[in-house]
N, C-alpha and C. Protein backbone atom coordinates (compact mmCIF):
# COMPACT_ATOMS: atom_id res chain seq x y z
N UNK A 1 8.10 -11.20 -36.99
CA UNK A 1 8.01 -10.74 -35.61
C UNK A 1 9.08 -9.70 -35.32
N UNK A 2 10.31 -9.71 -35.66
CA UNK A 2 11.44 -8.50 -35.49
C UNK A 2 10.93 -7.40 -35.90
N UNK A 3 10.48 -7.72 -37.25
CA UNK A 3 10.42 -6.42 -37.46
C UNK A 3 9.17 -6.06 -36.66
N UNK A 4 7.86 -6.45 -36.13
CA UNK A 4 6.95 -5.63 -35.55
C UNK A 4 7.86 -5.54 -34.70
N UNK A 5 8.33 -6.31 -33.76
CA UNK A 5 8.85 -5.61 -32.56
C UNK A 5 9.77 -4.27 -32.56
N UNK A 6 10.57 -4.38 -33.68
CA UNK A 6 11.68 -2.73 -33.85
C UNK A 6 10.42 -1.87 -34.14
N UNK A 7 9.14 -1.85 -34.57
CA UNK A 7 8.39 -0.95 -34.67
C UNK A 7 8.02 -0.45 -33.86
N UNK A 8 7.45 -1.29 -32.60
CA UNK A 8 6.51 -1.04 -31.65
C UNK A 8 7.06 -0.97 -30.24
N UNK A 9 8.49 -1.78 -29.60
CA UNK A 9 9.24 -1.38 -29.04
C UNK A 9 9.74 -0.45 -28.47
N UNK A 10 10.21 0.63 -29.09
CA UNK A 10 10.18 1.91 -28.64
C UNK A 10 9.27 3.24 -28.24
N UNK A 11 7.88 2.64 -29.14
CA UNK A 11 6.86 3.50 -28.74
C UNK A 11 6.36 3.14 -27.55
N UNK A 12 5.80 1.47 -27.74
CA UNK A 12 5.22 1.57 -25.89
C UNK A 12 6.23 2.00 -24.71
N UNK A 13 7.55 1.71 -24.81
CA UNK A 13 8.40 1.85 -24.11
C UNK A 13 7.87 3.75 -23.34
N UNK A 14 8.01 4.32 -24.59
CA UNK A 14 7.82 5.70 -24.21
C UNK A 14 6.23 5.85 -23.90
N UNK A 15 5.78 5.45 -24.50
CA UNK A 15 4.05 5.25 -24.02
C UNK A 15 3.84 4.90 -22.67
N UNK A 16 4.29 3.69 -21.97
CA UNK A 16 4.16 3.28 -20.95
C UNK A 16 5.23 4.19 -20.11
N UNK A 17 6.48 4.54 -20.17
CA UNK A 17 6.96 5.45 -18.86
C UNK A 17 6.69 6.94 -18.95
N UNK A 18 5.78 7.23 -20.36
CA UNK A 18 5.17 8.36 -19.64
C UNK A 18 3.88 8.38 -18.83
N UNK A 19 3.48 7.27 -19.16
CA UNK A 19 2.15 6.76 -17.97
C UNK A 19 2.57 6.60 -16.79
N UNK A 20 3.96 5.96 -16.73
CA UNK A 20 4.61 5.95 -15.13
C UNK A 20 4.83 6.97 -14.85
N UNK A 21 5.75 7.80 -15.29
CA UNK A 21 5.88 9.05 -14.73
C UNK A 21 5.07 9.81 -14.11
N UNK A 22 4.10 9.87 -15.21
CA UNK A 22 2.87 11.12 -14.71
C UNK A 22 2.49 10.86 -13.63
N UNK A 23 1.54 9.42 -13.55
CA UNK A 23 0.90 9.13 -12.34
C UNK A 23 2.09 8.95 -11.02
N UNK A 24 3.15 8.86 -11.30
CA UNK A 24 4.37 8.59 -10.50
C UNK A 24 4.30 10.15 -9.52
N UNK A 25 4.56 11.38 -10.51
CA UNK A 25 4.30 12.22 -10.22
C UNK A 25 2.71 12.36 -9.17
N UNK A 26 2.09 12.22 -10.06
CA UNK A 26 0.92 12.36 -9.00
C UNK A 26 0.41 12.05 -7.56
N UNK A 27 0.77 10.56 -7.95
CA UNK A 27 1.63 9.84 -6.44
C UNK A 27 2.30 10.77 -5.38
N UNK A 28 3.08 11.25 -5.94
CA UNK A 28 4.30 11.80 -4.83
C UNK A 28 3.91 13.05 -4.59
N UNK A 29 2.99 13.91 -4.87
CA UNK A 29 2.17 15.05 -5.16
C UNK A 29 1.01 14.68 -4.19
N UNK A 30 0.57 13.52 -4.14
CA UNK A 30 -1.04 13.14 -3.54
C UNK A 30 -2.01 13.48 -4.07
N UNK A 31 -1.82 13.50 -5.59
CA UNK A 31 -2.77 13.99 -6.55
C UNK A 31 -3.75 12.87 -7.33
N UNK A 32 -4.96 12.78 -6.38
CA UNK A 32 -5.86 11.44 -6.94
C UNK A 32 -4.72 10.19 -6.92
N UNK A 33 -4.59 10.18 -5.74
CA UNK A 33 -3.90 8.94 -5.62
C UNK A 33 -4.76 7.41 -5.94
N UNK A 34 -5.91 7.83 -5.20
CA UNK A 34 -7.18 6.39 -5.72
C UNK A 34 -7.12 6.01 -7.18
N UNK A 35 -6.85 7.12 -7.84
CA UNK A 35 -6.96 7.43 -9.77
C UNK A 35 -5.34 6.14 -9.72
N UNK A 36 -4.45 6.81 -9.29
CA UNK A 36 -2.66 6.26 -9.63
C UNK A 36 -2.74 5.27 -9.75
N UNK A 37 -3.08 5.26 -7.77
CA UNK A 37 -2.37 3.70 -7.67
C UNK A 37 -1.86 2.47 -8.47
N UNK A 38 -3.07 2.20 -8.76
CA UNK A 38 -3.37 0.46 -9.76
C UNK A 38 -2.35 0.87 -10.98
N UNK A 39 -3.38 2.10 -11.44
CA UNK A 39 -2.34 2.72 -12.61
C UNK A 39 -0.81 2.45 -12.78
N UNK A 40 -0.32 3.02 -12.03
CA UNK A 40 1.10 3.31 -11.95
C UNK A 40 1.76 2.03 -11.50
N UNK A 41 1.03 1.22 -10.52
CA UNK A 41 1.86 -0.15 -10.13
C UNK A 41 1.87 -1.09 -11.44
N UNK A 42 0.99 -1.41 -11.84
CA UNK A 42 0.26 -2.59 -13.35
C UNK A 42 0.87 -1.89 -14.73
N UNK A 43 0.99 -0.76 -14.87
CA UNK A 43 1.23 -0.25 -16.20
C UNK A 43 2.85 -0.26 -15.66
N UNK A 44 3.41 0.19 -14.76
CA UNK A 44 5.13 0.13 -14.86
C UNK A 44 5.47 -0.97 -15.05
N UNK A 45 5.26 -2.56 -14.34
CA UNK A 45 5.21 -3.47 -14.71
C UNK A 45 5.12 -4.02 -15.83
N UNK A 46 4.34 -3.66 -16.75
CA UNK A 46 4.01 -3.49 -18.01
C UNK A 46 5.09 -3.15 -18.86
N UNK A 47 5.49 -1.99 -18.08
CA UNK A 47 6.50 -1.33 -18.64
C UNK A 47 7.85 -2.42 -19.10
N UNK A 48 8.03 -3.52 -18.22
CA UNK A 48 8.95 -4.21 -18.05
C UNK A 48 9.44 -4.93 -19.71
N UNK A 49 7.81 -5.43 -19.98
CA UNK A 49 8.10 -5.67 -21.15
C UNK A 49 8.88 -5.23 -22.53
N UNK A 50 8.50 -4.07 -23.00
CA UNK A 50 9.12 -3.63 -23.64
C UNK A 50 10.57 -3.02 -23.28
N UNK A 51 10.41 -3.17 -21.72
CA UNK A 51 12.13 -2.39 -21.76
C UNK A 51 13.42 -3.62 -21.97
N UNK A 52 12.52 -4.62 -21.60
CA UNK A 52 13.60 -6.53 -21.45
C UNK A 52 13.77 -6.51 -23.41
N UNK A 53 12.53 -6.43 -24.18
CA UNK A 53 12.54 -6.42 -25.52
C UNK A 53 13.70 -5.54 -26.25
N UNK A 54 13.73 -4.13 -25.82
CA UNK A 54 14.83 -3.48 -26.34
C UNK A 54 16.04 -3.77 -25.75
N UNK A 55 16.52 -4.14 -24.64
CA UNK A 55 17.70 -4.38 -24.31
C UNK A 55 17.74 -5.86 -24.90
N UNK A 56 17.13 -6.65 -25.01
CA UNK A 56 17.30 -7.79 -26.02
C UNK A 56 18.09 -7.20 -27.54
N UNK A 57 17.06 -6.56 -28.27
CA UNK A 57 17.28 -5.63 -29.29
C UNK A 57 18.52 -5.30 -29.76
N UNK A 58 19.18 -5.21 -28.14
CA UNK A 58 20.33 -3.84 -28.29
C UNK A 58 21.09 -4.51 -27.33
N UNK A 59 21.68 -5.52 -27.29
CA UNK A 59 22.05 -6.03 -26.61
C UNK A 59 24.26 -6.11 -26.85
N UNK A 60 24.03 -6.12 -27.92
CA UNK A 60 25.41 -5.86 -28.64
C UNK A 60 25.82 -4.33 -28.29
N UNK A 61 25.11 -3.16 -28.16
CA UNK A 61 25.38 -1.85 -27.61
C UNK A 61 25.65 -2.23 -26.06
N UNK A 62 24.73 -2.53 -25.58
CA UNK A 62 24.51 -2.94 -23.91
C UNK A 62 26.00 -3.39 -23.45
N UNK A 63 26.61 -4.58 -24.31
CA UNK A 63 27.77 -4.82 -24.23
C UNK A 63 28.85 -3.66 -23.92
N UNK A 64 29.01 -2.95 -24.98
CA UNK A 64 29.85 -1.97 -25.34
C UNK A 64 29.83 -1.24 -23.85
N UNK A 65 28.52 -0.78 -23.66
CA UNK A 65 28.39 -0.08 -22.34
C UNK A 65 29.59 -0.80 -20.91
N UNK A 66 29.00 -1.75 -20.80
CA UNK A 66 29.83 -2.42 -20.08
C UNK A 66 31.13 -2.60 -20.07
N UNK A 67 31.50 -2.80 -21.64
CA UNK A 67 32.58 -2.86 -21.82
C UNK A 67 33.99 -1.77 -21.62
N UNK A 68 33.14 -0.19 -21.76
CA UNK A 68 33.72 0.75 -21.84
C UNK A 68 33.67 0.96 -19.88
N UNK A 69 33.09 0.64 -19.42
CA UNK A 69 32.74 0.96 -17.91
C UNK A 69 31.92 2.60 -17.64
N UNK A 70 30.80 2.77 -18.58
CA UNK A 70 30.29 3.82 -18.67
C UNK A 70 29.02 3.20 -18.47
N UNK A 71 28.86 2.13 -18.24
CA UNK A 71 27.57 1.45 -17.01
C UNK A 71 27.06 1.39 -15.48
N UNK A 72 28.96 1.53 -15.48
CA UNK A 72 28.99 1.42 -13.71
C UNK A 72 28.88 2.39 -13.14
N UNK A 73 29.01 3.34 -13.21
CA UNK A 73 28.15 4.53 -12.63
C UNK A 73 26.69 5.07 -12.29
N UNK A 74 26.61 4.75 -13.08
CA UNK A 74 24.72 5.12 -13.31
C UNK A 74 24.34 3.45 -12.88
N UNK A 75 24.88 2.81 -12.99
CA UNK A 75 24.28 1.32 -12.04
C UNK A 75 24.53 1.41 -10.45
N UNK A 76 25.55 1.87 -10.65
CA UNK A 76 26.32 1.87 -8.61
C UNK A 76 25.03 3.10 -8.09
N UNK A 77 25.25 4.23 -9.01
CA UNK A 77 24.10 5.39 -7.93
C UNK A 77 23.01 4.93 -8.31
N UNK A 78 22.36 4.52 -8.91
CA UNK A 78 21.06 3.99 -8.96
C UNK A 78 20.40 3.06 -8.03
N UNK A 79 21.67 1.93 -7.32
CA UNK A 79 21.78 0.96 -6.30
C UNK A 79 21.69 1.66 -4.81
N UNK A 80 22.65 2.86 -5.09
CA UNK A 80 22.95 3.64 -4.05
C UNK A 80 21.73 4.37 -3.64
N UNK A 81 21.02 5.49 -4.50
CA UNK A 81 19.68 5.99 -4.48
C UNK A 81 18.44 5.09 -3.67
N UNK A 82 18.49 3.51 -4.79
CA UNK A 82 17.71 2.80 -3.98
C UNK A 82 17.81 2.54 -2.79
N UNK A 83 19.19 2.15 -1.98
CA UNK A 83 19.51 1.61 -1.18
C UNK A 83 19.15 2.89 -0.02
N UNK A 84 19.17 4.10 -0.45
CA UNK A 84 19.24 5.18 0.74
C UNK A 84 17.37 5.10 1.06
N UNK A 85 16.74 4.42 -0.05
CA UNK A 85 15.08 4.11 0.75
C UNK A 85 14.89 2.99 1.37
N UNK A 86 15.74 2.26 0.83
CA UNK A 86 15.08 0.85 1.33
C UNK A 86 16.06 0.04 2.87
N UNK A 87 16.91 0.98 3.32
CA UNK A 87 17.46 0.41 4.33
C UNK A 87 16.81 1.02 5.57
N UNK A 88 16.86 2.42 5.52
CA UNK A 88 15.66 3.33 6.78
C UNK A 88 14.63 2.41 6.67
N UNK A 89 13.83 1.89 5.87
CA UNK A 89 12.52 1.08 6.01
C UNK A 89 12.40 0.07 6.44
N UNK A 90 13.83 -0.79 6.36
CA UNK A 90 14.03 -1.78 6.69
C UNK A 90 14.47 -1.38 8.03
N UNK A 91 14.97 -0.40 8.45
CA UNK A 91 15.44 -0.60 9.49
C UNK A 91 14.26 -0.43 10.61
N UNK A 92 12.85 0.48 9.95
CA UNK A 92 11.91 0.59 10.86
C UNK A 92 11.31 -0.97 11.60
N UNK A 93 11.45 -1.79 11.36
CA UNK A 93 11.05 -3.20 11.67
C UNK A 93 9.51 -3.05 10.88
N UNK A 94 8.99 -3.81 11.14
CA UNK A 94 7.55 -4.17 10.69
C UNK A 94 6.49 -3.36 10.93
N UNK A 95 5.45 -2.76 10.21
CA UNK A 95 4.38 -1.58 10.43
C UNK A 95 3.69 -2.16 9.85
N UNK A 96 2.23 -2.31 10.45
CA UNK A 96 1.22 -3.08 9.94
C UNK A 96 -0.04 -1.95 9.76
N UNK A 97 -0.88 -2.99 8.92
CA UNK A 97 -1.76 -2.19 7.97
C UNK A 97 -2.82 -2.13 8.39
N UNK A 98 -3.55 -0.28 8.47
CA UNK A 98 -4.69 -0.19 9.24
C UNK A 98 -5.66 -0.51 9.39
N UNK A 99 -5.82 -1.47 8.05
CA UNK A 99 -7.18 -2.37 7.81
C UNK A 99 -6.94 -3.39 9.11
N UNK A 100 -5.78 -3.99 9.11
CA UNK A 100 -5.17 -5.58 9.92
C UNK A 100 -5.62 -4.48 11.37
N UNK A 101 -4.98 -3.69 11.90
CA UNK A 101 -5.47 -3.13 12.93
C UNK A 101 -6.96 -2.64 13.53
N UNK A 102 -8.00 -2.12 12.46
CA UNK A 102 -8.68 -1.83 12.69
C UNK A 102 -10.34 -3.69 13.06
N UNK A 103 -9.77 -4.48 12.19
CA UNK A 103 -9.97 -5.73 12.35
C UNK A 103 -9.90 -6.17 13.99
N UNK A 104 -8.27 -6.08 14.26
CA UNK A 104 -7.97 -6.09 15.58
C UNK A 104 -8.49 -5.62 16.26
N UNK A 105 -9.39 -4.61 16.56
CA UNK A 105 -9.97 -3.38 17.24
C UNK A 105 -10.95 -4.17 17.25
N UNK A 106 -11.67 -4.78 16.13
CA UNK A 106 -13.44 -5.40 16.24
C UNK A 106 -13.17 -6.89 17.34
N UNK A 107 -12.19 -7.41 16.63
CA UNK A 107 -11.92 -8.16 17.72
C UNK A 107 -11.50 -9.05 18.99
N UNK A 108 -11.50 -7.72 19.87
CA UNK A 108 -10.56 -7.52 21.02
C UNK A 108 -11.66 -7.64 22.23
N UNK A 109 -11.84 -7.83 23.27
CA UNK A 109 -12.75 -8.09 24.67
C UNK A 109 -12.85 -6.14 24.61
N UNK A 110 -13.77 -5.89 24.88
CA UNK A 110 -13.85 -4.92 25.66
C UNK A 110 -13.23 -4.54 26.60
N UNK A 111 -13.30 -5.31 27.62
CA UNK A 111 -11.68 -4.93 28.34
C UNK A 111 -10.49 -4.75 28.26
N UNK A 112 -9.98 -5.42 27.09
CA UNK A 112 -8.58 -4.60 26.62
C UNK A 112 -9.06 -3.61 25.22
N UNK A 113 -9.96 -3.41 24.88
CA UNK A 113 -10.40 -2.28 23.82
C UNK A 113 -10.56 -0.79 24.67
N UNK A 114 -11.02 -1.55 25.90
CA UNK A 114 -11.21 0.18 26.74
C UNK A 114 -10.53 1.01 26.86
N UNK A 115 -9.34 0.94 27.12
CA UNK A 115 -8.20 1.61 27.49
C UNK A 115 -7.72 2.26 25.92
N UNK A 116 -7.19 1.52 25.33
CA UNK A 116 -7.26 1.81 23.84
C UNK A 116 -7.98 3.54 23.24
N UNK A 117 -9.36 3.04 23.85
CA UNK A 117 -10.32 3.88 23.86
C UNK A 117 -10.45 5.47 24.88
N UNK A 118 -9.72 5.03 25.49
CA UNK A 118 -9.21 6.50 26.31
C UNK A 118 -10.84 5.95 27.77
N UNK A 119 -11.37 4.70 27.62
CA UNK A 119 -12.50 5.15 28.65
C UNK A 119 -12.39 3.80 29.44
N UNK A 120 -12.97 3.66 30.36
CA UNK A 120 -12.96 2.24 31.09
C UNK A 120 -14.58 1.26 30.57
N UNK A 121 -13.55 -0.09 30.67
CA UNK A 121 -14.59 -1.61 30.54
C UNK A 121 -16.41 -1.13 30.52
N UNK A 122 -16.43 -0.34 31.40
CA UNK A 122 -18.20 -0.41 31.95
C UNK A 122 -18.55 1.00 31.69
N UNK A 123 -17.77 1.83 30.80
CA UNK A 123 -18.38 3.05 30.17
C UNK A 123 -18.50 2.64 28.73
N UNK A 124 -17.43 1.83 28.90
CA UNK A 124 -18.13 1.44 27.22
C UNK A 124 -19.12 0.84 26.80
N UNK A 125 -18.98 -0.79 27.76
CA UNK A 125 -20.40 -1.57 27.62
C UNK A 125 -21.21 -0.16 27.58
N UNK A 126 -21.16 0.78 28.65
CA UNK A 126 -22.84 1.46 28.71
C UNK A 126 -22.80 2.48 27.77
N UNK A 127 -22.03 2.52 27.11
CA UNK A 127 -22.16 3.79 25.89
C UNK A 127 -22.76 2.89 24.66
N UNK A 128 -22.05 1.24 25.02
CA UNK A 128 -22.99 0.24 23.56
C UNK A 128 -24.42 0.13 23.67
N UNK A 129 -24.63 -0.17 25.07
CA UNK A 129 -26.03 -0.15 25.40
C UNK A 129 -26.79 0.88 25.28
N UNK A 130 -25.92 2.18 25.50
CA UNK A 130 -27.26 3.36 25.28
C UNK A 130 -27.50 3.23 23.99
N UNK A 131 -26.47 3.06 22.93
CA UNK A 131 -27.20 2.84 21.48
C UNK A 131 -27.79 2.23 21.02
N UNK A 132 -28.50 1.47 22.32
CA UNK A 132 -29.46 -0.11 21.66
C UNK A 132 -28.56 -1.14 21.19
N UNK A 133 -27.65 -1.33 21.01
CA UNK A 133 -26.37 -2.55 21.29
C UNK A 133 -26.67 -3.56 22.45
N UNK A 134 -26.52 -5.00 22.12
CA UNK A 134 -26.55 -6.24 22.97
C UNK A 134 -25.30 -6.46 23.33
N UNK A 135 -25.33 -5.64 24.59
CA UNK A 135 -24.00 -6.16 25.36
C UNK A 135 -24.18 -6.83 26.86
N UNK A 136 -23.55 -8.56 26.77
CA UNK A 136 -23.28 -9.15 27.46
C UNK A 136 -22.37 -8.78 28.78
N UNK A 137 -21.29 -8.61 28.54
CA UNK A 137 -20.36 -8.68 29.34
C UNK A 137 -19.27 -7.77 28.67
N UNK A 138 -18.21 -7.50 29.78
CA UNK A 138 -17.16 -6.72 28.83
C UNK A 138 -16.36 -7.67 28.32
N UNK A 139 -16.81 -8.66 28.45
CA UNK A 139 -15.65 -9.99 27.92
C UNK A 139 -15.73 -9.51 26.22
N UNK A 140 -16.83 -9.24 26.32
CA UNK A 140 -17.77 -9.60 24.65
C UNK A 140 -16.61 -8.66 23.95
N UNK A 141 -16.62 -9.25 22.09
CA UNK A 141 -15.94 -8.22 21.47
C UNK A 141 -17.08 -7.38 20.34
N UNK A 142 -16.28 -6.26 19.87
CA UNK A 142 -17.11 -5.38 19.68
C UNK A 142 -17.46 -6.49 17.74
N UNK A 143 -16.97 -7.14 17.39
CA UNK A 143 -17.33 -8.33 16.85
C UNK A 143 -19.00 -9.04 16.77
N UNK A 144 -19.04 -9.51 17.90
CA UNK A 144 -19.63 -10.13 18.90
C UNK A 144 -20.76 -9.32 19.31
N UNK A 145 -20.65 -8.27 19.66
CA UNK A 145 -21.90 -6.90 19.82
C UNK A 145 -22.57 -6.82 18.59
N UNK A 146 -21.69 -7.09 17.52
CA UNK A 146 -22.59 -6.24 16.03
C UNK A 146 -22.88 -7.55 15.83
N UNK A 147 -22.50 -8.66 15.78
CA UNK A 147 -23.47 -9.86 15.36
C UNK A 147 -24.44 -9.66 15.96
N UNK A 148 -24.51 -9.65 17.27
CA UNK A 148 -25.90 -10.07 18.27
C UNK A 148 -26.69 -9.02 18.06
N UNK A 149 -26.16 -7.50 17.76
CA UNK A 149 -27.06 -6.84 17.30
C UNK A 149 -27.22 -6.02 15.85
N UNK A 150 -26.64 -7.27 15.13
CA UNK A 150 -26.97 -6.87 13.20
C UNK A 150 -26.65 -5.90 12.88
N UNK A 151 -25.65 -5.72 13.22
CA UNK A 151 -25.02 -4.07 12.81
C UNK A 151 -23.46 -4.77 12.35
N UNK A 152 -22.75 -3.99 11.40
CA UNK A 152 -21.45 -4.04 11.07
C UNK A 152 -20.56 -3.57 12.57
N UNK A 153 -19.53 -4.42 12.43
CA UNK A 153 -18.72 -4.43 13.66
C UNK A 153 -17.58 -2.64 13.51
N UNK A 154 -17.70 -2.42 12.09
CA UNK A 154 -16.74 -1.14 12.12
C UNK A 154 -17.56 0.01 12.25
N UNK A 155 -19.32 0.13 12.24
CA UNK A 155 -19.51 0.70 12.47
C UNK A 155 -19.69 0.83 14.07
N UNK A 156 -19.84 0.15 15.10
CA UNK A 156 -19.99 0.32 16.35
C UNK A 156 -18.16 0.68 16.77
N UNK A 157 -17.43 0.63 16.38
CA UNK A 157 -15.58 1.04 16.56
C UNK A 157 -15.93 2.75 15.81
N UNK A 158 -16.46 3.21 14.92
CA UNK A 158 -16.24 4.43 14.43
C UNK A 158 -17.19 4.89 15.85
N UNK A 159 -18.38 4.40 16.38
CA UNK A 159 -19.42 4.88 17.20
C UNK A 159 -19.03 5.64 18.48
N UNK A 160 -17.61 4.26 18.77
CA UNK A 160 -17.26 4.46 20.29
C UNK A 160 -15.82 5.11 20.19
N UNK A 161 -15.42 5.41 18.68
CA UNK A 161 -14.06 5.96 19.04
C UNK A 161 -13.87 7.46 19.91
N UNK A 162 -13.24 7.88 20.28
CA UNK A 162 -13.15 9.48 21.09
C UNK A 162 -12.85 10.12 20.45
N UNK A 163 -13.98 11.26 19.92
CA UNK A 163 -13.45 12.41 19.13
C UNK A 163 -12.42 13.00 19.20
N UNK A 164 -11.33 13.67 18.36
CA UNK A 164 -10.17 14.33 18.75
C UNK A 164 -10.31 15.85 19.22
């Protein structure tokens, strides 16, 4: 087993972070991001493996590093780098995801969706109804409309949103 591993070790290593990179790049570019994503999250991860294997490997160098204090640098700005993303983000409080919102939107009463909507309670009911939509009441949610009338609930929210 050592020896496959000193074989193969260093190639995926470089195999896999040039797969990170690229798509990393691409990412940050907005280049087929649908293509990246998965890519770049599952394969860096991946990546993990072989990088825990060689510092296993090399672990007696790793020492030395430490030992000489020619670690702590490139560990402190690396902490530092991270830390200059992840505290602004943290500091934004909580931002939720447009799927979770747009959910929220299906179902909400019509009466508090109206406003939302830039229009009032009883222009909307009558904008559901002119489309042949079963609307009860403005209580009803737009949920509740596409059940009663067999339609997907996100398509009656794309129907009634206000063009920009």
């Amino acid at each position: 087993m050592n020896g496959f591993l000193g074989r193969v070790t260093t190639p995926f290593t470089f195999g896999l972070f040039a797969v990170s990179a690229i798509s990393g790049l691409a990412l940050f570019f907005h280049l087929g991001s649908n293509l990246f994503h998965s890519m770049h999250e599952w394969l860096s991860l991946l990546l993990l493996v072989p990088f825990f294997v060689h510092v296993w490997r090399n672990w007696g160098a790793m020492k030395g590093y430490f030992r000489r204090g020619s670690m702590i640098v490139p560990l402190a700005l690396s902490l530092v780098a991270a830390a200059a993303f992840a505290i602004p983000a943290a500091m934004q409080g909580k931002t939720g995801s447009p799927r979770a919102a747009v959910m929220l939107m299906t179902q909400t009463p019509l009466d508090n969706l109206a406003p939302v909507l830039k229009t009032t309670p009883d222009a909307l009911r009558a904008n559901l109804l002119q489309r042949g939509y079963k609307v009860a009441s403005t209580a009803d949610t737009l949920a509740s409309v596409a059940a009663a009338s067999g339609a997907p609930a996100i398509k009656l929210l794309v129907e009634v949103m206000p063009s920009r």
